[in-house]
Protein backbone atom coordinates (compact mmCIF):
# COMPACT_ATOMS: atom_id res chain seq x y z
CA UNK A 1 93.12 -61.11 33.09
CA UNK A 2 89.48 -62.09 33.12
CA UNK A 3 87.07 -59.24 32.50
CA UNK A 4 83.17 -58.28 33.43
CA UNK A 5 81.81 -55.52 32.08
CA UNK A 6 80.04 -53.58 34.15
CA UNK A 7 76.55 -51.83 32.37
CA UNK A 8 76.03 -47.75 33.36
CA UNK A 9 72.42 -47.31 34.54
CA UNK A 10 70.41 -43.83 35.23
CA UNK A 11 71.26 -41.97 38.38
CA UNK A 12 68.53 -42.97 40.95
CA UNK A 13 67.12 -46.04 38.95
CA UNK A 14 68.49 -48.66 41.50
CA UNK A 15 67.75 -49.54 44.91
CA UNK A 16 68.65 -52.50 46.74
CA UNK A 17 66.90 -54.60 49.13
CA UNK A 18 68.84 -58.00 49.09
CA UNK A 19 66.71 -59.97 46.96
CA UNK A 20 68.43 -58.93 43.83
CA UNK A 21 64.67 -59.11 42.24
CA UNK A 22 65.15 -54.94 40.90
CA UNK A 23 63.93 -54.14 37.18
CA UNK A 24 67.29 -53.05 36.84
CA UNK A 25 69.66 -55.73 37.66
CA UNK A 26 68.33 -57.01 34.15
CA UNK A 27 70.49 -54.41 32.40
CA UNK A 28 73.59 -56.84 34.13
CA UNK A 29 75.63 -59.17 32.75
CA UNK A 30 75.56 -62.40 34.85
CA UNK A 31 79.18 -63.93 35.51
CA UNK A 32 78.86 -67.91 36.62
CA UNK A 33 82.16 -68.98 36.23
CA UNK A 34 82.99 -70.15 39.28
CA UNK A 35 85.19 -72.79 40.74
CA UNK A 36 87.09 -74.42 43.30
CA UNK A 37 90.90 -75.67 41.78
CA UNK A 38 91.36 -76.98 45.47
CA UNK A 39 88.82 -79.58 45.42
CA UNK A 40 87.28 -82.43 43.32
CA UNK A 41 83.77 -81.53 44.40
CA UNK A 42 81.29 -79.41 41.67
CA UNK A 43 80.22 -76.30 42.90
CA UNK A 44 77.06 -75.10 43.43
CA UNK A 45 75.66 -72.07 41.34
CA UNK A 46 76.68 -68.55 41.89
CA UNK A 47 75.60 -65.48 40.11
CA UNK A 48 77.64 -62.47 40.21
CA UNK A 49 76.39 -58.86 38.84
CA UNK A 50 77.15 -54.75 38.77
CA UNK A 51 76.05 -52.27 37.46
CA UNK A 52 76.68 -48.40 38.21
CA UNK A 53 75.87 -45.14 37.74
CA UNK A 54 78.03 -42.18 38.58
CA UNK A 55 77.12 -42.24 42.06
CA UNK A 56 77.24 -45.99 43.01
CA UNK A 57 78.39 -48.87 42.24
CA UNK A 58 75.92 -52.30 42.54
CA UNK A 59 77.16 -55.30 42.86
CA UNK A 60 75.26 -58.53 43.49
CA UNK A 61 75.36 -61.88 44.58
CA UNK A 62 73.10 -65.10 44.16
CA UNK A 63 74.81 -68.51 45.76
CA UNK A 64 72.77 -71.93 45.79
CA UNK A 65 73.03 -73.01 49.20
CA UNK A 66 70.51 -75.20 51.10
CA UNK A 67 72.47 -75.63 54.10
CA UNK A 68 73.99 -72.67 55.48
CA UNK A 69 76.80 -72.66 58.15
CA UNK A 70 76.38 -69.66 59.67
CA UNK A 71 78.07 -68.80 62.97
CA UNK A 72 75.71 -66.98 65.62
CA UNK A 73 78.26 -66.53 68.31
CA UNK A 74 78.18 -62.74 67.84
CA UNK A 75 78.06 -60.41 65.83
CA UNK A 76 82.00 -59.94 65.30
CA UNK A 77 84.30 -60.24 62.40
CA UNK A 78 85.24 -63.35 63.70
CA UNK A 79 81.99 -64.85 63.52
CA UNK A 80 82.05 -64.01 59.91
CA UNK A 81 84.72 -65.23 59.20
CA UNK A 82 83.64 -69.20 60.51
CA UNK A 83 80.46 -69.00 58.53
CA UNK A 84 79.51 -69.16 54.87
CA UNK A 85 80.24 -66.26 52.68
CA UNK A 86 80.72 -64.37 49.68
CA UNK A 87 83.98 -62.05 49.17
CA UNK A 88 85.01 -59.12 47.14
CA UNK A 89 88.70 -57.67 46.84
CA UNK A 90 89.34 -54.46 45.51
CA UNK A 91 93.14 -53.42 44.58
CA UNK A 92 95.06 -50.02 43.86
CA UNK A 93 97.69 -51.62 41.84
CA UNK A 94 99.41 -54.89 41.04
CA UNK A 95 101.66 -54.72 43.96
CA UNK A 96 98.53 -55.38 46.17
CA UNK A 97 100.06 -52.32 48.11
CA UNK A 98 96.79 -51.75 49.69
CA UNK A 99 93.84 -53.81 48.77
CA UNK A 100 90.84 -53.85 50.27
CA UNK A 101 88.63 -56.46 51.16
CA UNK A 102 84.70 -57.19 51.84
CA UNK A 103 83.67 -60.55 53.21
CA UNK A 104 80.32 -60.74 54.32
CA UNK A 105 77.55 -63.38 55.15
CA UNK A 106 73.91 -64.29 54.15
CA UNK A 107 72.79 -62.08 57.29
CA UNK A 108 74.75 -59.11 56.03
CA UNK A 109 77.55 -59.04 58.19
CA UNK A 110 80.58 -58.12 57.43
CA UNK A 111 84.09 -58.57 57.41
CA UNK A 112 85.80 -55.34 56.29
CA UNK A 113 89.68 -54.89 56.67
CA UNK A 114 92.48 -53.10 54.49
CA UNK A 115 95.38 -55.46 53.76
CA UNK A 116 99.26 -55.26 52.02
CA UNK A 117 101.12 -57.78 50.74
CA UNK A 118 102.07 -60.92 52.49
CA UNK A 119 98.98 -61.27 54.38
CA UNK A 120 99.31 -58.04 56.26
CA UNK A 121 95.50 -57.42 57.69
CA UNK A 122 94.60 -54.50 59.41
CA UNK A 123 91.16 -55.98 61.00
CA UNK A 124 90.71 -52.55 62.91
CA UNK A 125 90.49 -50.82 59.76
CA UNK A 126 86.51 -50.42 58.43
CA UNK A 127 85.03 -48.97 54.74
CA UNK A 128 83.70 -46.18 55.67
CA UNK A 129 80.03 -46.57 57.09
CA UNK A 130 78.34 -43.78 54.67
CA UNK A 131 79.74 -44.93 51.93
CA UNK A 132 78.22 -48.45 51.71
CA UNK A 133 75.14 -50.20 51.84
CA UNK A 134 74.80 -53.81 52.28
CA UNK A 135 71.45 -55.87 52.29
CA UNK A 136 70.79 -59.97 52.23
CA UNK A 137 68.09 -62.26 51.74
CA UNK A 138 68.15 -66.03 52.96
CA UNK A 139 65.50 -68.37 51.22
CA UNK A 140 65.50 -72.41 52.06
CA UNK A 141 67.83 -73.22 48.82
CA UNK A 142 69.48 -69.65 47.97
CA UNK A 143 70.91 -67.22 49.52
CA UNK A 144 71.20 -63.25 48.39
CA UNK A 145 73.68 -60.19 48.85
CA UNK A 146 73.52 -56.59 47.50
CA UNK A 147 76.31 -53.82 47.88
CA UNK A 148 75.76 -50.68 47.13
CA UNK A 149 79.67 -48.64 47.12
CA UNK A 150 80.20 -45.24 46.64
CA UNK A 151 82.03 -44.33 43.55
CA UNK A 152 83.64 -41.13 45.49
CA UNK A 153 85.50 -43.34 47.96
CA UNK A 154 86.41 -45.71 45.27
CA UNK A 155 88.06 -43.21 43.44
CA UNK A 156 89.57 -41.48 46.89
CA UNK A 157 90.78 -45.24 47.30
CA UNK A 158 92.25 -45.19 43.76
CA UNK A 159 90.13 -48.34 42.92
CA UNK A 160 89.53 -47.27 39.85
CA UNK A 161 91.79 -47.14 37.17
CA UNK A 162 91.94 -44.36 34.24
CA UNK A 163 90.66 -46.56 31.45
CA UNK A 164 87.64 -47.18 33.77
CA UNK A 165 88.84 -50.56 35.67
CA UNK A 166 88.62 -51.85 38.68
CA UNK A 167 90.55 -54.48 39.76
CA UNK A 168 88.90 -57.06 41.82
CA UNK A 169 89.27 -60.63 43.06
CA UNK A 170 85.42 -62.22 43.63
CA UNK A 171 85.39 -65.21 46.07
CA UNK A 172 83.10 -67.42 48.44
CA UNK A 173 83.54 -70.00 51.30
CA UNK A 174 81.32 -72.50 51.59
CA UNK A 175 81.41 -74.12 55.05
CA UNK A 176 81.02 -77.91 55.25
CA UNK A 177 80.95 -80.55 58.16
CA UNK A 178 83.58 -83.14 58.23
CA UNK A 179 83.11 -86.65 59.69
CA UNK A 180 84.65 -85.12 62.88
CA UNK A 181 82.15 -82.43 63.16
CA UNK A 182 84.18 -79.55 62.56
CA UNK A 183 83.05 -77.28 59.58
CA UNK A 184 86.14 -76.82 56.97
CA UNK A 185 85.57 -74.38 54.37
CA UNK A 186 85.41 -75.08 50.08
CA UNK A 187 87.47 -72.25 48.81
CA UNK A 188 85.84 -71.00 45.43
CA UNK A 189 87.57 -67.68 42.58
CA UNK A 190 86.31 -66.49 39.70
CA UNK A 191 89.94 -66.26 39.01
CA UNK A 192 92.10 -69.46 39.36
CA UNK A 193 95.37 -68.39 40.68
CA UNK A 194 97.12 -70.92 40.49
CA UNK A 195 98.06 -71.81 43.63
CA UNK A 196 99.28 -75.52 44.92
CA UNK A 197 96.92 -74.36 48.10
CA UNK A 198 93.64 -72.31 48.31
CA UNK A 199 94.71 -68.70 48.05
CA UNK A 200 93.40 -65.62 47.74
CA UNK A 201 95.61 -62.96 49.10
CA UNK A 202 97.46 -62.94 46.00
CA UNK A 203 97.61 -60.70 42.94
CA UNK A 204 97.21 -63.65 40.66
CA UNK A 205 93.21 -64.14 42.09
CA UNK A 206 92.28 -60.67 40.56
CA UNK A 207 90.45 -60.02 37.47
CA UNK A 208 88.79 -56.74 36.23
CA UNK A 209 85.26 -54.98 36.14
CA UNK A 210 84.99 -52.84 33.05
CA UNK A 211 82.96 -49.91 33.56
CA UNK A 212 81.06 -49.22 30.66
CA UNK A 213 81.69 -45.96 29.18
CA UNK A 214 83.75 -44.34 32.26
């Protein structure tokens, strides 16, 4: 499996604000290696980070993007799930048997929902609201999103793993228009999983953070 290792900051040295411009997201590795095994086209830059402390763990994103899709309809999980976005799965086990997932958009919304094999979603499930922090930041050729998760309800979750790993599948959809005018998304994983078809609801899109010295 493909691994990031996730640095261990001071308690109370990070904040977030969605412009990922902290002192402290220095301290991070940066993982680029992104793609899209369901398409011919390149795809744009995107910057993944973490870092944690024992309370919290940060996690960033930076995506290239000078022409969002986002849709304004409301301010649903549906409408987040038609517009660009940038995704993070979290898994118990192997067996997917639950995972949960984060999909949110460059105004901060989010998708939330706890899911089991075989695409079972429950969308009327939610991470609970005290226990994360999200914040974005939209300039004309980038867009920005911070997370800020509680490391007590990852571990009440069982996210994280005794050797200090968590298991996680990191994804985005970038929304384009077709000749038609409909918008069809560009499926891009850190983690190919070799798929014929885009898919990411499968244990074979999962790699691991590495939490140093948990």
């Amino acid at each position: 499996m493909k691994t990031y290792k996730v640095n261990q900051i001071e308690v109370n040295h990070m904040t977030i604000n969605g412009r990922v411009d902290h002192p402290v997201w220095k301290n991070a590795m940066v993982l680029n290696d992104f793609s899209s095994p369901w398409h011919f086209e390149s795809v744009e830059d995107i910057e993944f980070r973490a870092l944690y402390d024992e309370d919290t763990l940060f996690v960033s994103f930076k995506v290239s993007d000078s022409h969002l899709h986002i849709d304004s309809t409301d301010d649903s999980k549906k409408s987040v799930d038609n517009s660009d976005r940038v995704e993070l799965f979290l898994r118990s086990d192997k067996h997917l048997d639950p995972y949960y997932c984060l999909e949110i958009d460059p105004l901060a919304r989010v998708q939330d929902f706890r899911a089991r094999p075989n695409r079972q979603f429950d969308f009327s499930w939610n991470w609970p609201k005290e226990a994360i922090e999200i914040k974005s930041h939209i300039t004309e050729t980038y867009f920005f999103v911070e997370l800020a998760l509680r490391m007590t309800t990852l571990q009440e979750f069982n996210l994280i793993q005794k050797d200090g790993t968590i298991e996680a599948g990191i994804f985005r959809a970038k929304y384009n228009q077709q000749q038609n005018g409909e918008f069809e998304p560009t499926w891009i994983t850190w983690v190919d999983p070799q798929t014929e078809t885009p898919e990411f609801h499968t244990a074979s899109s999962f790699g691991k953070l590495k939490l140093e010295n948990y």
